[in-house]
Protein backbone atom coordinates (compact mmCIF):
# COMPACT_ATOMS: atom_id res chain seq x y z
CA UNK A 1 309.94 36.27 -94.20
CA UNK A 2 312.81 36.61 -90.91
CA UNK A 3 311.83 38.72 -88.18
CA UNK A 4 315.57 40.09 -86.44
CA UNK A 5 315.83 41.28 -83.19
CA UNK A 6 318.59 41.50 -80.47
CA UNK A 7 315.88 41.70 -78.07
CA UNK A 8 315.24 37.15 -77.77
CA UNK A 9 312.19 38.09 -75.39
CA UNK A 10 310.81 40.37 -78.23
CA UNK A 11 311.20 37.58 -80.72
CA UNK A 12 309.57 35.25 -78.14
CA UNK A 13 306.68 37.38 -78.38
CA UNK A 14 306.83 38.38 -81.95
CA UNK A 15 306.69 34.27 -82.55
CA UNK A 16 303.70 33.84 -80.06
CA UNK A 17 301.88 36.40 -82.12
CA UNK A 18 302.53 35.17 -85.70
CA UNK A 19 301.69 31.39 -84.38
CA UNK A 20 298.31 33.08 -82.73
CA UNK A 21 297.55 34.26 -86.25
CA UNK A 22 298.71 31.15 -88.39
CA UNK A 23 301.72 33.25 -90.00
CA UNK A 24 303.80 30.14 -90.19
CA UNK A 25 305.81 31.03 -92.96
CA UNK A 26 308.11 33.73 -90.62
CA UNK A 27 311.26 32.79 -89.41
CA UNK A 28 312.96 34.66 -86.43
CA UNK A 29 316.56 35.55 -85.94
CA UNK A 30 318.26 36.40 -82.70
CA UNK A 31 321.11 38.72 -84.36
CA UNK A 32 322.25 42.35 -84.15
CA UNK A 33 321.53 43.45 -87.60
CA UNK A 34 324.61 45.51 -88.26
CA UNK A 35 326.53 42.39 -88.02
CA UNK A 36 323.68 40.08 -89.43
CA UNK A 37 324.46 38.38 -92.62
CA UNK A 38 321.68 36.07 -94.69
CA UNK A 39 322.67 33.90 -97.99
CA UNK A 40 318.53 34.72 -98.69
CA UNK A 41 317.53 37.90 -100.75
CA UNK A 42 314.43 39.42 -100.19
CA UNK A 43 311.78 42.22 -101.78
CA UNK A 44 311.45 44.45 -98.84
CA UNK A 45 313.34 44.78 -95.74
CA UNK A 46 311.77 47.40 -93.22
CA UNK A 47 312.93 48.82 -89.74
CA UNK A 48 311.22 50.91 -86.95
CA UNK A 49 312.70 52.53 -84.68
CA UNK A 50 316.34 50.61 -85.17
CA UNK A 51 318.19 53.29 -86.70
CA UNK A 52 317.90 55.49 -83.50
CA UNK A 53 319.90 52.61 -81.61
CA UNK A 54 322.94 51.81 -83.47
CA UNK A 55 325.87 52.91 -83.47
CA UNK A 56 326.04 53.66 -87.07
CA UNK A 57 323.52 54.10 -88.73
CA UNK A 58 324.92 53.81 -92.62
CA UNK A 59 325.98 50.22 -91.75
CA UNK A 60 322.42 48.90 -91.09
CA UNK A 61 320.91 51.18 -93.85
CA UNK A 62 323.66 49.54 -96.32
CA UNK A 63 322.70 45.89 -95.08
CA UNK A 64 319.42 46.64 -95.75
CA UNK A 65 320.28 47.32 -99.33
CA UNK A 66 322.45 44.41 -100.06
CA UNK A 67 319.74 42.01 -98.61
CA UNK A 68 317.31 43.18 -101.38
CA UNK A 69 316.58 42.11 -104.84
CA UNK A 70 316.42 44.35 -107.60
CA UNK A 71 313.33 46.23 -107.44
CA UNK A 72 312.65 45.47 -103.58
CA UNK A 73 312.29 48.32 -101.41
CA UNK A 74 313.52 49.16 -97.93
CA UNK A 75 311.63 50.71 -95.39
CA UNK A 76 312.85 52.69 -92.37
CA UNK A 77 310.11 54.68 -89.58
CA UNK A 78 312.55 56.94 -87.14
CA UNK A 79 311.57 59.46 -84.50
CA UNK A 80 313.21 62.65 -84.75
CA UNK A 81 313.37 64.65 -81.03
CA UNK A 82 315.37 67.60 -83.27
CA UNK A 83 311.89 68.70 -84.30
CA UNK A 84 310.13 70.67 -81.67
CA UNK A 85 306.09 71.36 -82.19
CA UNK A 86 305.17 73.20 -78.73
CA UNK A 87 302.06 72.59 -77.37
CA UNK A 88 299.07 75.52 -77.27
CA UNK A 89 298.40 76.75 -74.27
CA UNK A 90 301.75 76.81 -72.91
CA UNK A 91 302.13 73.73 -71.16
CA UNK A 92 305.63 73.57 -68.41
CA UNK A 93 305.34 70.25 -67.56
CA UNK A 94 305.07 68.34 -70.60
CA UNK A 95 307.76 70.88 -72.07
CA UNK A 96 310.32 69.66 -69.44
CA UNK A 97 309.90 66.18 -70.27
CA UNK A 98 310.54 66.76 -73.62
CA UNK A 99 313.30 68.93 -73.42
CA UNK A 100 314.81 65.57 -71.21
CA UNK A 101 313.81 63.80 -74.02
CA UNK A 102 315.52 65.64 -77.01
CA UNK A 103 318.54 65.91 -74.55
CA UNK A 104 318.73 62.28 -74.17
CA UNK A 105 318.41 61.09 -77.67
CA UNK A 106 321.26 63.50 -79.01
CA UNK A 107 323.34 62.87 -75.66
CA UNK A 108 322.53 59.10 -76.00
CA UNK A 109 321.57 57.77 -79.26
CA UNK A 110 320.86 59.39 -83.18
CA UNK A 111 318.63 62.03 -81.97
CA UNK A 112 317.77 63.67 -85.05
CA UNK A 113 317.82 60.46 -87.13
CA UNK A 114 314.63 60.98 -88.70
CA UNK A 115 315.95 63.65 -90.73
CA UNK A 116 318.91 62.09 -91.70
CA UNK A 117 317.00 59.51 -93.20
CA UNK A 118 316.91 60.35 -96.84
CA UNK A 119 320.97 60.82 -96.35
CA UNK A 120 321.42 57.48 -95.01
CA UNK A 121 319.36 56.30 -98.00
CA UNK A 122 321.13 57.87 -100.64
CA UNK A 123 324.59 56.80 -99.27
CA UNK A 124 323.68 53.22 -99.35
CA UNK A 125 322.76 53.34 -103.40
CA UNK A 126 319.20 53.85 -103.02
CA UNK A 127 318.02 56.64 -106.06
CA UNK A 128 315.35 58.79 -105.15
CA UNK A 129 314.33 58.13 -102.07
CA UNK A 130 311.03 59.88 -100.43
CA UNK A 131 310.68 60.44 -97.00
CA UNK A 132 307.36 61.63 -95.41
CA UNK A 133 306.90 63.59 -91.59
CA UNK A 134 303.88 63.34 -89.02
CA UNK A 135 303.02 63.21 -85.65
CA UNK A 136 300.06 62.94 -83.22
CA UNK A 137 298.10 65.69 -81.78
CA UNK A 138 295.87 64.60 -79.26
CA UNK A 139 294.54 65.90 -75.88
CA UNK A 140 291.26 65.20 -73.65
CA UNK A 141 290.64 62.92 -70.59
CA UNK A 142 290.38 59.83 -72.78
CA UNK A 143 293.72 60.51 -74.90
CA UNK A 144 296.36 57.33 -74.09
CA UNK A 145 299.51 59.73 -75.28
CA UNK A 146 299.19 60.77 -71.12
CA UNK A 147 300.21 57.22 -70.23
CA UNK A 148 302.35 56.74 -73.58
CA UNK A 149 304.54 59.67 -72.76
CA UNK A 150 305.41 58.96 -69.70
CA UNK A 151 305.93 55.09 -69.53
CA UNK A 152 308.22 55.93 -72.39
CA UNK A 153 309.89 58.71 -70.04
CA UNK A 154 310.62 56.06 -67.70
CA UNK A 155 311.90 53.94 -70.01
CA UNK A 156 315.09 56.50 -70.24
CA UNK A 157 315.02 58.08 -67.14
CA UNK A 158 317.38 56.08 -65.19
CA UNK A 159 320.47 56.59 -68.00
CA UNK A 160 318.64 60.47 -68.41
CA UNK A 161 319.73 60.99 -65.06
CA UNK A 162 322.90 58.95 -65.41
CA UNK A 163 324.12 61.50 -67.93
CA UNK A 164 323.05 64.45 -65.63
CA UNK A 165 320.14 65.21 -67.27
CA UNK A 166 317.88 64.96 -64.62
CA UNK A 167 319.24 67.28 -61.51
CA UNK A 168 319.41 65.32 -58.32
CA UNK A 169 317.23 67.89 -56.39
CA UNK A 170 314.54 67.54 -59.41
CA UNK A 171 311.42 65.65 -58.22
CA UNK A 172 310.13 64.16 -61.40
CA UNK A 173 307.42 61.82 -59.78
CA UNK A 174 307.46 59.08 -62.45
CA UNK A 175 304.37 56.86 -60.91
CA UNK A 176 301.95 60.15 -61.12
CA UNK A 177 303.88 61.72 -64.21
CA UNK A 178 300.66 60.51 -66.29
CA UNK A 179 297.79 61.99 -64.39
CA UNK A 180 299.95 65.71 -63.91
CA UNK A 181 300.76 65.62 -68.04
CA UNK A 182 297.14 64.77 -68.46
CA UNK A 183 295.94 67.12 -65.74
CA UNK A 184 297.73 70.09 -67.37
CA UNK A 185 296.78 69.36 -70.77
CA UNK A 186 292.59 69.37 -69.83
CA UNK A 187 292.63 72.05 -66.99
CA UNK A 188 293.51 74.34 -70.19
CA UNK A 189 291.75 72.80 -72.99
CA UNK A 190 295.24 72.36 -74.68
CA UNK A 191 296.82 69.93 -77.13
CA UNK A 192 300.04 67.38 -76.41
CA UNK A 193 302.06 66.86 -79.68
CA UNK A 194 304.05 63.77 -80.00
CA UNK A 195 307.63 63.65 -81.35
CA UNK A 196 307.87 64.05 -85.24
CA UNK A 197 308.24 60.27 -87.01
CA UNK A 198 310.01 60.21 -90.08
CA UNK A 199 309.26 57.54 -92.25
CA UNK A 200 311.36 56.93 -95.70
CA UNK A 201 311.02 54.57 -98.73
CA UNK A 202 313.01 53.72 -101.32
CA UNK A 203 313.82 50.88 -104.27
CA UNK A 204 316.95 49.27 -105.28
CA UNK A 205 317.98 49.52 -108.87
């Protein structure tokens, strides 16, 4: 089993982890995968959120596929911010921060990537692929999508407001971001989707 990331402190981790639970039988690989190359074959070869981040998408897909043996299956889990499930009551706040979002990903990245999944599956020589759609609903005082949403916001938000995404005059208020989304979702007894996650599987003839 190889672990690949581009990321070394992620692999760092990911090795701490695996040694914590005696998986000694995974390797790690310091590589960008659209240019990583193995004389190994392997039965399943899965990616989460990867897709999203390259710059083309059919490359990695197609690795994926010559790195299997007959049979094996490849596995891909992609967010899609192209699907839109509004939240009930209205709720402004977290609908700005997801409009951002969607913004970003198409401006920045393979924003609707999810859904091109079963595309990108077939192109690579994959028959029959099946791709499945879900998300979270949550809300309440206890939910952790609050904090989730908006460490992830400002993850993106200095490249966000790089690309003009983010007026200059807009006071987005990252450090109590959390408690407002969180705040608006209770004081109305409403829901807070999450973006749509696409996951797809499919085996190599």
């Amino acid at each position: 089993m190889t672990g690949i990331d581009i990321d070394e402190g992620a692999l760092v981790l990911a090795a701490a982890r695996a040694r914590e639970q005696g998986l000694n039988h995974i390797d790690f690989a310091h590589s960008d995968i659209g240019t990583y190359r193995a004389d190994a074959s392997y039965d399943a070869v899965i990616g989460r959120h990867i897709l999203i981040h390259t710059p083309d998408p059919r490359v990695v897909v197609g690795i994926a596929h010559s790195l299997l043996n007959p049979g094996g299956v490849a596995v891909f889990q992609e967010y899609d911010f192209s699907v839109v499930h509004r939240p009930f009551p209205d709720a402004p706040l977290y609908d700005r921060i997801f409009e951002i979002f969607r913004a970003f990903f198409a401006r920045a990245a393979h924003g609707n990537i999810g859904t091109r999944l079963f595309q990108l599956l077939v192109d690579a020589g994959f028959p029959s692929p099946e791709c499945r759609v879900e998300y979270p609903m949550d809300g309440g005082a206890d939910s952790p999508f609050y904090e989730w949403l908006a460490e992830s916001f400002r993850s993106i938000l200095p490249r966000a407001a790089a690309l003009g995404l983010v007026p200059s005059d807009e006071v987005v208020g990252i450090d109590s971001l959390a408690g407002r989304l969180r705040e608006e979702a209770i004081s109305q007894g409403g829901c807070v989707p999450g973006p749509a996650m696409v996951g797809g599987f499919a085996r190599k003839r």
